[in-house]
C-alpha atoms as a PDB file:
ATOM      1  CA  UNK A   1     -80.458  12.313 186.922  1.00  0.00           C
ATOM      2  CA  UNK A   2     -82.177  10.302 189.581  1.00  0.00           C
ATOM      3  CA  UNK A   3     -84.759  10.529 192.016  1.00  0.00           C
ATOM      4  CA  UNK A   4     -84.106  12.145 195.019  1.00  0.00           C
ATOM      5  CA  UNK A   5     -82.628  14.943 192.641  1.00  0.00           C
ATOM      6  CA  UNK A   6     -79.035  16.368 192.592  1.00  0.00           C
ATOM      7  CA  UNK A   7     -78.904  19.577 194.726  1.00  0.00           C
ATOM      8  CA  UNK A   8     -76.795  21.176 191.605  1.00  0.00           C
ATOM      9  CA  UNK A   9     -79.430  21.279 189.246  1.00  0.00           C
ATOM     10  CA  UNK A  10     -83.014  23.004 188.575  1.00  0.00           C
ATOM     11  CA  UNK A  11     -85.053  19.330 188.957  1.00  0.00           C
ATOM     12  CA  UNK A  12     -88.608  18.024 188.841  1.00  0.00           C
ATOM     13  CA  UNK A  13     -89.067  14.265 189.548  1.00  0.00           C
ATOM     14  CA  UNK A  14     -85.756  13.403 187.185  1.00  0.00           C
ATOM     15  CA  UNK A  15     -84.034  15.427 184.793  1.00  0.00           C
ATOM     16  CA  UNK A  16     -84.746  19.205 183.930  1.00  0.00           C
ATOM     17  CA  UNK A  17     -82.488  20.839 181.613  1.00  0.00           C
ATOM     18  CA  UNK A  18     -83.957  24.726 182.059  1.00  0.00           C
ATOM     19  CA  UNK A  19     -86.775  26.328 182.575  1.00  0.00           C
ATOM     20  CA  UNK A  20     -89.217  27.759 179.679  1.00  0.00           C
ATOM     21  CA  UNK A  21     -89.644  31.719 179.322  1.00  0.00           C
ATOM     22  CA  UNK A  22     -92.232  31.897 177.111  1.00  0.00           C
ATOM     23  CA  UNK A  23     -94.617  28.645 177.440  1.00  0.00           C
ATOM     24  CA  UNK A  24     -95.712  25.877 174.934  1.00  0.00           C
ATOM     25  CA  UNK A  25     -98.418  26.580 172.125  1.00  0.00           C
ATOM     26  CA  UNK A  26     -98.545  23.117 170.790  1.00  0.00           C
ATOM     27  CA  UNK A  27     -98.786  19.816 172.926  1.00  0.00           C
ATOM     28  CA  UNK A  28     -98.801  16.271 171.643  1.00  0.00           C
ATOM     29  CA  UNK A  29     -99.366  13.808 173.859  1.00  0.00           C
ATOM     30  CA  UNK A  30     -98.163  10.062 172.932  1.00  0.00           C
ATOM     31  CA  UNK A  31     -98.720   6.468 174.594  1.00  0.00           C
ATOM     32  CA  UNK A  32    -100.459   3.742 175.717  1.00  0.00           C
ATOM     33  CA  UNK A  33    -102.977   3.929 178.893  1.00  0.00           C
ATOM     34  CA  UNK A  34    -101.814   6.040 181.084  1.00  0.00           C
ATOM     35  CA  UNK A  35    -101.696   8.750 178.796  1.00  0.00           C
ATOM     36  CA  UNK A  36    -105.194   7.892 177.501  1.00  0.00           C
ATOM     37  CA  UNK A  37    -105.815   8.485 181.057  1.00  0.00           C
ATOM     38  CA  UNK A  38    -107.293   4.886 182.639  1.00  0.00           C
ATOM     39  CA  UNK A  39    -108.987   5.153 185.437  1.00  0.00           C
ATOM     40  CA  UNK A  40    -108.983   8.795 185.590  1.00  0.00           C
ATOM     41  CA  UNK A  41    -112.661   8.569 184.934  1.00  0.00           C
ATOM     42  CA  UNK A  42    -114.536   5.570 183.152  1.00  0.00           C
ATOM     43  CA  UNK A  43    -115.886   4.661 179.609  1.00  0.00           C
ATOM     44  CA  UNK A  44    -118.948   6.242 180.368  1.00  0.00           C
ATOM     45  CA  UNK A  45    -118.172   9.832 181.754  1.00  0.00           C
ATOM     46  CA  UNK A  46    -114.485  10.002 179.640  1.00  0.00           C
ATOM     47  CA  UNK A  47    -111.145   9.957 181.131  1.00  0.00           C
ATOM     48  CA  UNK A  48    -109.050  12.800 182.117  1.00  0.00           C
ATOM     49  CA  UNK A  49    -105.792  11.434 182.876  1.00  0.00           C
ATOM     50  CA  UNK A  50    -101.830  12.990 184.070  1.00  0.00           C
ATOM     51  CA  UNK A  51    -101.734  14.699 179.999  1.00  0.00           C
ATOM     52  CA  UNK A  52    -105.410  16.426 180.155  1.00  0.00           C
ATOM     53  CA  UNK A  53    -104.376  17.787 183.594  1.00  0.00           C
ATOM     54  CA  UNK A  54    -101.012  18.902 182.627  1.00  0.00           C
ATOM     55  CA  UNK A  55    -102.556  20.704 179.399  1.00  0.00           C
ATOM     56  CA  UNK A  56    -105.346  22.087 181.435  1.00  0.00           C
ATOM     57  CA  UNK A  57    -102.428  23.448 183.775  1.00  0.00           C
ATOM     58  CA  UNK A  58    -100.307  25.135 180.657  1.00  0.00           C
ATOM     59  CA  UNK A  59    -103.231  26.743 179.419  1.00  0.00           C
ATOM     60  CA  UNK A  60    -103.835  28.281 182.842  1.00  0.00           C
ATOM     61  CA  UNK A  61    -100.552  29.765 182.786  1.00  0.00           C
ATOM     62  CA  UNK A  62    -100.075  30.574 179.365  1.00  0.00           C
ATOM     63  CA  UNK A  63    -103.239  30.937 177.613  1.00  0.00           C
ATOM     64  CA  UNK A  64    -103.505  29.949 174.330  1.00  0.00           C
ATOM     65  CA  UNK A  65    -102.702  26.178 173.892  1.00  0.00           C
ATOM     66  CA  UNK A  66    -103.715  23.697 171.143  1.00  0.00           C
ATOM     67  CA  UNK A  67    -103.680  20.064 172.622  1.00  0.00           C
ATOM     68  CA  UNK A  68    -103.832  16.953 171.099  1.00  0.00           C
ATOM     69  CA  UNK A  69    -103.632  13.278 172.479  1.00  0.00           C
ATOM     70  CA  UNK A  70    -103.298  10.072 170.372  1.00  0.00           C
ATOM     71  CA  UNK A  71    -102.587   7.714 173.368  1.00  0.00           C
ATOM     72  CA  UNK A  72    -104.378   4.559 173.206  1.00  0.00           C
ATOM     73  CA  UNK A  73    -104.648   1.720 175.459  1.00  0.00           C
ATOM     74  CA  UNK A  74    -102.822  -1.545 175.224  1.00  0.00           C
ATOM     75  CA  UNK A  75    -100.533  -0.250 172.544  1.00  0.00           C
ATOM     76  CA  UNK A  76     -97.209  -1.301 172.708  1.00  0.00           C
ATOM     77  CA  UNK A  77     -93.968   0.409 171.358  1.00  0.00           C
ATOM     78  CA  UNK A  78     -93.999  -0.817 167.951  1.00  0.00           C
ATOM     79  CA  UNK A  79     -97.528   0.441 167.772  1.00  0.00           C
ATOM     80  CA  UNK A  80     -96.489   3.989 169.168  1.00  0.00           C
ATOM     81  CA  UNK A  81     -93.888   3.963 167.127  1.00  0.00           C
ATOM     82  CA  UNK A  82     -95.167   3.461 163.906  1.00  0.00           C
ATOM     83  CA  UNK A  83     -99.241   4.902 164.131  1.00  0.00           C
ATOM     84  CA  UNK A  84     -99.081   7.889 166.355  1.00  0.00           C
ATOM     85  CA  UNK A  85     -95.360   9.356 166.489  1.00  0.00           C
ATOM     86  CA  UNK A  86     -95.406  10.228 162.438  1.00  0.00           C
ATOM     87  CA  UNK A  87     -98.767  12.120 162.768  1.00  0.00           C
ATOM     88  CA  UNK A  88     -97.759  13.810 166.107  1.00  0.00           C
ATOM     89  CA  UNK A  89     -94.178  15.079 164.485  1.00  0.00           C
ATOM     90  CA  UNK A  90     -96.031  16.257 161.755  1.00  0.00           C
ATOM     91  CA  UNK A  91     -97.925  18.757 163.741  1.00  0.00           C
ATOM     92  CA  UNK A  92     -95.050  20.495 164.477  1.00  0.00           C
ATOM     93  CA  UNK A  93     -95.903  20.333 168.305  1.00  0.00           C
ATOM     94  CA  UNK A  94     -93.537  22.284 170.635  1.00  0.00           C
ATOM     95  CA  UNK A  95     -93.953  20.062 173.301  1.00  0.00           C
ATOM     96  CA  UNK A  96     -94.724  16.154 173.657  1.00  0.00           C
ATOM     97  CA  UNK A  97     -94.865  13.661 176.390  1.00  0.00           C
ATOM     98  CA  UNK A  98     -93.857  10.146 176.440  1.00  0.00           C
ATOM     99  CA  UNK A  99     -95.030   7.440 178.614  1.00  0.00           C
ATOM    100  CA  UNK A 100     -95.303   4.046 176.562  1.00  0.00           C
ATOM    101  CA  UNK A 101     -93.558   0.301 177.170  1.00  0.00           C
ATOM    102  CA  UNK A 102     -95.332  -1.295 179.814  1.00  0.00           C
ATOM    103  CA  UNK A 103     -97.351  -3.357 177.924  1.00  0.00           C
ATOM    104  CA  UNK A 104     -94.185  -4.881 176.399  1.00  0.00           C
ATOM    105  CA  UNK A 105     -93.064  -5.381 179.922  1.00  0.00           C
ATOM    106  CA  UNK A 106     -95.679  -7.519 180.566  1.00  0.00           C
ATOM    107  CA  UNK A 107     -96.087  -9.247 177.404  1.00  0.00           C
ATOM    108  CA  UNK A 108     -95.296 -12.947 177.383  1.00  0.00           C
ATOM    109  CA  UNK A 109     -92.799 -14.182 174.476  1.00  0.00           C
ATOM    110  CA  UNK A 110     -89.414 -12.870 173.425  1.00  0.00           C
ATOM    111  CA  UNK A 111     -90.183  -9.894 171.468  1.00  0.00           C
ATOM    112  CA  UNK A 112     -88.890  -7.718 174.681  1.00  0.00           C
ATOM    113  CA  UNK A 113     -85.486  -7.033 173.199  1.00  0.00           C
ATOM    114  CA  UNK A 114     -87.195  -5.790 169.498  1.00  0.00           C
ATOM    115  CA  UNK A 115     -89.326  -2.971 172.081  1.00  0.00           C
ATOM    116  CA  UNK A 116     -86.123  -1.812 173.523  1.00  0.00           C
ATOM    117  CA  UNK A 117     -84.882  -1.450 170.027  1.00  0.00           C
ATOM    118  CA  UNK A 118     -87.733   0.141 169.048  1.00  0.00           C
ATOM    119  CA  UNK A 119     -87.804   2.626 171.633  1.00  0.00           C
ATOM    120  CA  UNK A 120     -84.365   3.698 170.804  1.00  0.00           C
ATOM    121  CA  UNK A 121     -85.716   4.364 167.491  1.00  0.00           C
ATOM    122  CA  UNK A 122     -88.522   6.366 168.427  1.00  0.00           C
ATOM    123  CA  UNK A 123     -86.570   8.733 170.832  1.00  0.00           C
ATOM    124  CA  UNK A 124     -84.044   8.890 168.359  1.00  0.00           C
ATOM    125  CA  UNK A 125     -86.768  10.513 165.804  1.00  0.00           C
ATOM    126  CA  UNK A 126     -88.114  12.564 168.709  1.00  0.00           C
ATOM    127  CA  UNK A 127     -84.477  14.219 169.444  1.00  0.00           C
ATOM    128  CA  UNK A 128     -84.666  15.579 165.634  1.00  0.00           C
ATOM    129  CA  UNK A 129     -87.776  17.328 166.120  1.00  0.00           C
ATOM    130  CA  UNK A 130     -87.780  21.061 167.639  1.00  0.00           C
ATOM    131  CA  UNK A 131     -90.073  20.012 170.173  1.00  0.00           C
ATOM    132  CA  UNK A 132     -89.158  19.773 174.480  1.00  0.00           C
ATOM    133  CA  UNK A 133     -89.526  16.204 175.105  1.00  0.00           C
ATOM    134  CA  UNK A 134     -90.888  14.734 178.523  1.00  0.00           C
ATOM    135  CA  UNK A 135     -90.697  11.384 178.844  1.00  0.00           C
ATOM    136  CA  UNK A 136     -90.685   8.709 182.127  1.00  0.00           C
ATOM    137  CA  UNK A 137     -89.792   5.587 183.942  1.00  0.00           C
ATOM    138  CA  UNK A 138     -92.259   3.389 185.465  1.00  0.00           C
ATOM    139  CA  UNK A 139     -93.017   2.761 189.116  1.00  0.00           C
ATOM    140  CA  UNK A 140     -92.018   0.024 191.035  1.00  0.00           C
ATOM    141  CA  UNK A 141     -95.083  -1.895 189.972  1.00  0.00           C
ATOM    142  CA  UNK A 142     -93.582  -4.686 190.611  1.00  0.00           C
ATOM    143  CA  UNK A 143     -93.669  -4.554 194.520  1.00  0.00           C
ATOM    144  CA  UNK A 144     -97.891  -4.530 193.965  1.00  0.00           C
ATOM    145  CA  UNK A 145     -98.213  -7.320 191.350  1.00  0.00           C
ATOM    146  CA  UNK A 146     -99.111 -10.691 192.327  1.00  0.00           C
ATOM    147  CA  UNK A 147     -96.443 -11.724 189.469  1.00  0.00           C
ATOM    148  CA  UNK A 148     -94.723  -8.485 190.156  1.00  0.00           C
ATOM    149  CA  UNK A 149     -91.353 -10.779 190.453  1.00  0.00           C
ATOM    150  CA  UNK A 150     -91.814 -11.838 186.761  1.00  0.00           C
ATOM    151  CA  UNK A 151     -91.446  -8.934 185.144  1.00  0.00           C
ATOM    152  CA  UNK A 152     -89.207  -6.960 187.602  1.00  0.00           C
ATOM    153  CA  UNK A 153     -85.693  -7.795 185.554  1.00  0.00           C
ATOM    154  CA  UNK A 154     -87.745  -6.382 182.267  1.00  0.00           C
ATOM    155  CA  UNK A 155     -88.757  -3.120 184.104  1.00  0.00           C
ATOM    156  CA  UNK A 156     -85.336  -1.759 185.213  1.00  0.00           C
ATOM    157  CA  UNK A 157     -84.209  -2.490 181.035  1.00  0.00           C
ATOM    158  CA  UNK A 158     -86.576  -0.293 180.218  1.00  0.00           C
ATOM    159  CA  UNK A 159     -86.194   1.992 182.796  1.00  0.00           C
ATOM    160  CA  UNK A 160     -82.361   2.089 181.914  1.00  0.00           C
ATOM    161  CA  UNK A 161     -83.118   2.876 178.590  1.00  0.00           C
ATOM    162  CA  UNK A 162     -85.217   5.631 179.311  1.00  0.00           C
ATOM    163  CA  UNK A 163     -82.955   7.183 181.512  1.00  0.00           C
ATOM    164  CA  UNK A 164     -79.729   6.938 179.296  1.00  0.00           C
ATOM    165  CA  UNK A 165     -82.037   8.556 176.120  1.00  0.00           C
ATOM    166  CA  UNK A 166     -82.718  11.331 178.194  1.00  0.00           C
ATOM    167  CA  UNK A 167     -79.442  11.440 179.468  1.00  0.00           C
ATOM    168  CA  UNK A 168     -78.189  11.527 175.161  1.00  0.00           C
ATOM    169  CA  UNK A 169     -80.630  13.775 174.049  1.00  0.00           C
ATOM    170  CA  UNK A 170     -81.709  16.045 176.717  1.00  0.00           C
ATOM    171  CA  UNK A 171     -85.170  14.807 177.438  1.00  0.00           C
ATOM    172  CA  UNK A 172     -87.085  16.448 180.634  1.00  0.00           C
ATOM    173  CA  UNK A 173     -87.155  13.156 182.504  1.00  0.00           C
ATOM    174  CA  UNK A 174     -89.667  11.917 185.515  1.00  0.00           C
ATOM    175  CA  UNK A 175     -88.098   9.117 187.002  1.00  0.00           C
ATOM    176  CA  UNK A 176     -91.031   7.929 188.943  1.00  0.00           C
ATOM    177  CA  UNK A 177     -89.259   4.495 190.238  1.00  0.00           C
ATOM    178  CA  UNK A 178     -88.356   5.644 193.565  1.00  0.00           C
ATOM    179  CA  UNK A 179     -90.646   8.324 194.580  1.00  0.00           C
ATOM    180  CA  UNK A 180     -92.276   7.877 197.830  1.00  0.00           C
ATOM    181  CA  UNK A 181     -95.409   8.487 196.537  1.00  0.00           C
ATOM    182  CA  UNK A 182     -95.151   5.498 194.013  1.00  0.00           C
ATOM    183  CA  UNK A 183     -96.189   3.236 197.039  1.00  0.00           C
ATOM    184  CA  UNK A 184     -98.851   4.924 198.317  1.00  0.00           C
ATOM    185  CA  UNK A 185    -101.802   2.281 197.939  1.00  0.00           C
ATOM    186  CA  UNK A 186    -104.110   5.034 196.560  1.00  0.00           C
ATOM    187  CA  UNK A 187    -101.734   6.074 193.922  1.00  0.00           C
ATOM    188  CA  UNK A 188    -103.081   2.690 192.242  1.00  0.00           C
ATOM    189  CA  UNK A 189    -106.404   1.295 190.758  1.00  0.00           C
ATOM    190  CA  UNK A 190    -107.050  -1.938 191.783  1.00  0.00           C
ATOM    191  CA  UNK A 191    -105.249  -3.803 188.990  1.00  0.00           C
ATOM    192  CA  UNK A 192    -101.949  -1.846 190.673  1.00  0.00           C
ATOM    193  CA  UNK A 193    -100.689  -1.238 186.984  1.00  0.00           C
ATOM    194  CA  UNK A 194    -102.675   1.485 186.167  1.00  0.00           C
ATOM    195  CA  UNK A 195    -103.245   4.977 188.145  1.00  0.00           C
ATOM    196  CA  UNK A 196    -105.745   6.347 190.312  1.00  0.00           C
ATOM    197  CA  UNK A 197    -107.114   9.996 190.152  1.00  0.00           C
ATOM    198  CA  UNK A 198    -105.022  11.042 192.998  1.00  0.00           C
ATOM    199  CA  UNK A 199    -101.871   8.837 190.252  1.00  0.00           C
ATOM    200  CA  UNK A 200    -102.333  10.923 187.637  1.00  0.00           C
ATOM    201  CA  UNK A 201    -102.862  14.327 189.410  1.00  0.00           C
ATOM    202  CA  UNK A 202     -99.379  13.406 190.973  1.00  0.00           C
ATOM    203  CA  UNK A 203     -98.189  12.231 187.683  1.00  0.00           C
ATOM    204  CA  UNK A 204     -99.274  15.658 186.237  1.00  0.00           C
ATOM    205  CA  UNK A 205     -97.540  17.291 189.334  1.00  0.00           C
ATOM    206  CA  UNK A 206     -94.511  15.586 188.405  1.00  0.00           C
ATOM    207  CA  UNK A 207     -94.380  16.906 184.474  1.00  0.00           C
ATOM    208  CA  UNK A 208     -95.035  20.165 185.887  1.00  0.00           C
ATOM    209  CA  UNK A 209     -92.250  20.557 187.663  1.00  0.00           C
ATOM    210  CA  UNK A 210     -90.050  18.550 184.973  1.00  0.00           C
ATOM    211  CA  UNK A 211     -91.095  21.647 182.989  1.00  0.00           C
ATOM    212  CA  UNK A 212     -90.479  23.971 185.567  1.00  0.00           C
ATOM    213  CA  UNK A 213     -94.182  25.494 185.262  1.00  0.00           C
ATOM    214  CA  UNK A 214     -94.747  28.509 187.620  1.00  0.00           C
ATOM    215  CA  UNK A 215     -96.330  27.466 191.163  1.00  0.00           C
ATOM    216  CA  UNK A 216     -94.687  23.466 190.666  1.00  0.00           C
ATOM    217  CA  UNK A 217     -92.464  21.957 193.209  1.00  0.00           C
ATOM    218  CA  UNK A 218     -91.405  18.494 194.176  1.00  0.00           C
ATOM    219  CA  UNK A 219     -94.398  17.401 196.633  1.00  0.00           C
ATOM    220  CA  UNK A 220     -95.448  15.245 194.292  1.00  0.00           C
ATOM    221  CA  UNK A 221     -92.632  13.118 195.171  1.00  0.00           C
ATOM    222  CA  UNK A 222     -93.774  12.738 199.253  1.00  0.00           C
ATOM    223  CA  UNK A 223     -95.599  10.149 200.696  1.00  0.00           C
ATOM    224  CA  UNK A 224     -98.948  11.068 201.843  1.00  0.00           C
ATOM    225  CA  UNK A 225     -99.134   8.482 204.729  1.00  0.00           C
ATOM    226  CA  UNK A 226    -102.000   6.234 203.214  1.00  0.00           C
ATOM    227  CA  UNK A 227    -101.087   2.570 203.262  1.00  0.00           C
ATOM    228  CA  UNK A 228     -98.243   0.943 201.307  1.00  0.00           C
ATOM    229  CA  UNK A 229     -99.386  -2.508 202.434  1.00  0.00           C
ATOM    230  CA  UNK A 230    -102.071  -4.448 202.827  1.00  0.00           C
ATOM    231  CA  UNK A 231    -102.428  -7.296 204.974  1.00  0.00           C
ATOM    232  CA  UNK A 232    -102.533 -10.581 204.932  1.00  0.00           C
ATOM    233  CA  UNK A 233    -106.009 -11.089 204.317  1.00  0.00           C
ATOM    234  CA  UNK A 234    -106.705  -8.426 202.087  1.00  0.00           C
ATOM    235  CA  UNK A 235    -103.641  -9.043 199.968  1.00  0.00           C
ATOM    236  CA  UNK A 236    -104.565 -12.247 199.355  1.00  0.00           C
ATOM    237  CA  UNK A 237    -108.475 -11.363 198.438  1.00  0.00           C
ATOM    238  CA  UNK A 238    -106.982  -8.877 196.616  1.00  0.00           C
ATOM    239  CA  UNK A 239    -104.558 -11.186 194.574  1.00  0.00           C
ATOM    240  CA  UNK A 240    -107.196 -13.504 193.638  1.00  0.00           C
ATOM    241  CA  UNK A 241    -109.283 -10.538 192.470  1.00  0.00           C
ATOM    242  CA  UNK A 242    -106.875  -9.352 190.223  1.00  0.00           C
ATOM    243  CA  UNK A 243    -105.811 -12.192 188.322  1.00  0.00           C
ATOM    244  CA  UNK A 244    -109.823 -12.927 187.765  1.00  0.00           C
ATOM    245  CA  UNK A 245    -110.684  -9.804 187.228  1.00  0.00           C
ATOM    246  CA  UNK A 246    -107.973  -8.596 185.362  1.00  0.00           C
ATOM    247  CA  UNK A 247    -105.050 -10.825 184.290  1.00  0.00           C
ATOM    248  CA  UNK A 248    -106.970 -13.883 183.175  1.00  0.00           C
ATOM    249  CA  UNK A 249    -109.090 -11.506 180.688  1.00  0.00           C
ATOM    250  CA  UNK A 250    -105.612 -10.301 179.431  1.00  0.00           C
ATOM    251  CA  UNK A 251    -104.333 -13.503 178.806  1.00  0.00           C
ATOM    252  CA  UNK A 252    -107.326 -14.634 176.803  1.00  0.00           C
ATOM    253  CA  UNK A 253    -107.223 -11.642 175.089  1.00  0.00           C
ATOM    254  CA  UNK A 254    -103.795 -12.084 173.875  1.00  0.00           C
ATOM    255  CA  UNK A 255    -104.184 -15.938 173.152  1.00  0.00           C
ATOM    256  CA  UNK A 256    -107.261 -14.812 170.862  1.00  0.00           C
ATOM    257  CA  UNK A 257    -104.340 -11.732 169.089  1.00  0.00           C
ATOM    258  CA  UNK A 258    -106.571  -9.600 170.405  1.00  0.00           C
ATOM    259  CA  UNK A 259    -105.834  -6.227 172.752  1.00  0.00           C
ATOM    260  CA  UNK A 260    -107.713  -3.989 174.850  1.00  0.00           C
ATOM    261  CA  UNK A 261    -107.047  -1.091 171.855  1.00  0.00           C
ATOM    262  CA  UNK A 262    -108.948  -2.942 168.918  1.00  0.00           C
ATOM    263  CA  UNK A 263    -111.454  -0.698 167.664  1.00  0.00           C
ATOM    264  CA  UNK A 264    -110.582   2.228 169.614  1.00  0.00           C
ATOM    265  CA  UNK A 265    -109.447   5.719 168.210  1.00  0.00           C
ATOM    266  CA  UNK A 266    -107.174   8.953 169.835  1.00  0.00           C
ATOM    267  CA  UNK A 267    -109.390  10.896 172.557  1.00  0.00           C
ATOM    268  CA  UNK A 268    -108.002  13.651 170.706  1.00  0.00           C
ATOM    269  CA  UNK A 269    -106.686  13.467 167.660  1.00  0.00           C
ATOM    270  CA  UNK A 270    -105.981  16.731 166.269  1.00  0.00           C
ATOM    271  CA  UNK A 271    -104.658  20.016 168.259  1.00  0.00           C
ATOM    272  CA  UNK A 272    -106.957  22.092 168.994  1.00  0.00           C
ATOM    273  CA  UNK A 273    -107.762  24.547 172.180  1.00  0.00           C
ATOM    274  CA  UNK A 274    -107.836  23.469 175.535  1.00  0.00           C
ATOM    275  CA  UNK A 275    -111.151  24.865 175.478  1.00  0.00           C
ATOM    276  CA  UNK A 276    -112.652  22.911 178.989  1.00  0.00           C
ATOM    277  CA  UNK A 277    -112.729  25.840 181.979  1.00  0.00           C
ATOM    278  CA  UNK A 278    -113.825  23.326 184.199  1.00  0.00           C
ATOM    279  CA  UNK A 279    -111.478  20.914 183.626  1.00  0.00           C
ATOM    280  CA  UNK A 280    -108.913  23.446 184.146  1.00  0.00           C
ATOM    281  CA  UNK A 281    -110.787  24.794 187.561  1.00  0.00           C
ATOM    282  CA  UNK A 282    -110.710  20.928 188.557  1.00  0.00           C
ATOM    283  CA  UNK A 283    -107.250  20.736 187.877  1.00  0.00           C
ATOM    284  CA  UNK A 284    -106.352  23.738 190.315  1.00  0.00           C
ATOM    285  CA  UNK A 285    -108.810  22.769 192.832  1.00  0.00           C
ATOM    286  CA  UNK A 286    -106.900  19.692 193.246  1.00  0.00           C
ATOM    287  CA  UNK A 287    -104.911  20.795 196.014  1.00  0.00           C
ATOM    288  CA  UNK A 288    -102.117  19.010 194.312  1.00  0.00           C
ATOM    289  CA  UNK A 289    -101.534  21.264 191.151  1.00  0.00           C
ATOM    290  CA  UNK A 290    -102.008  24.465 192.421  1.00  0.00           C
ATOM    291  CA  UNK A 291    -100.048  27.211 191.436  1.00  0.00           C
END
């Protein structure tokens, strides 16, 4: 199913196969930054992020939930695939979310075709577990980057392979490519890859209602009216500040084999409470996940 949803079917922002009765006890959260939750935060203060807000957002509504998250950033799909989906099957979660491949998008070389294969592979493993499985597209980054065109062929691949594997096996899909909201300026940090706060409360918004949570609903999906366009000037400033700031770093990093995950561990490695009232209370208080 697409975004806008069919009128025939309970939706969230793509596919929603049923609502649950009785809540999740055990969420795993897999990935690369996004789910780690850049710039939901900083290095200094921590990161929240779309998964921390969605937990925070179960628990509220059915108390009781053990939350881990092994997302890290910069990791591609083989990395997923192989380091963090065998420990987060084997905590028998009940529910786990998805959100992983853009870093192969971008990737120079012609490895692009081994992370589609790869990705088959992984939600092939995650349709044999018990667990519901919410998993996503990717904006329409493209329409921000400075190289956006580069890579634009590359992101509806994977976005078509996301959508057919939830369309085989039954995944809770967000198809964020078309939403409105998607090209809302302040959806975006500046390097217009990765989300802003208000991004990843909309993000968590959109899970929500993929898992038809009470209170959820599709405004998420709306566009709030802020800028989808800079001008001249400021695009171009802004351009230039980008690739300096953050695309000529990334190239050097991956010239030297290096990535922006070496030496960095899970946020949350094992599941344990969602034990953080005032993350939860900043989570409702959001305006955006209220229930």
């Amino acid at each position: 199913m697409r975004w806008p949803p069919k009128t025939d079917l309970p939706v969230s922002l793509g596919i929603v196969y049923g609502a649950t009765e009785t809540g999740y006890s055990r969420y795993v959260a897999i990935g690369d930054s996004q789910t780690e939750g850049l710039w939901d935060g900083n290095d200094t203060v921590g990161f929240l992020g779309f998964a921390d807000r969605l937990a925070a957002l179960i628990d509220s509504h059915y108390p009781g939930l053990h939350y881990a998250n092994l997302a890290i950033r910069g990791k591609l799909v083989a990395d997923v695939l192989h380091e963090q989906l065998p420990p987060a099957l084997a905590m028998r979660p009940d529910l786990i979310t998805v959100c992983v491949g853009m870093n192969d998008v971008i990737q120079p070389g012609n490895s692009f075709g081994r992370a589609l294969a790869n990705l088959d592979r992984m939600h092939a493993a995650l349709a044999e577990s018990a667990a519901t499985v919410v998993t996503t597209t990717f904006p329409n980054v493209a329409q921000f980057l400075p190289l956006g065109r580069l890579v634009s062929g590359r992101l509806a691949r994977i976005n078509d392979a996301i959508r057919a594997a939830a369309d085989q096996y039954g995944f809770r899909l967000v198809d964020l490519y078309d939403a409105p909201s998607m090209r809302d300026l302040d959806t975006w940090d500046v390097d217009r890859v990765h989300a802003s706060t208000k991004g990843h409360m909309l993000f968590a918004a959109a899970a929500a209602e993929a898992l038809n949570l009470p209170g959820s609903n599709h405004d998420w999906a709306e566009a709030s009216g802020s800028p989808t366009r800079l001008g001249f000037r400021n695009r171009t400033y802004g351009q230039l500040r980008w690739t300096q700031e953050k695309f000529m770093p990334w190239v050097w990093r991956r010239m030297r084999g290096k990535s922006s995950a070496d030496g960095r561990v899970p946020k949350r490695p094992r599941l344990e409470p969602v034990t953080a009232p005032s993350t939860a209370r900043f989570v409702r208080q959001s305006g955006i996940l209220d229930p």
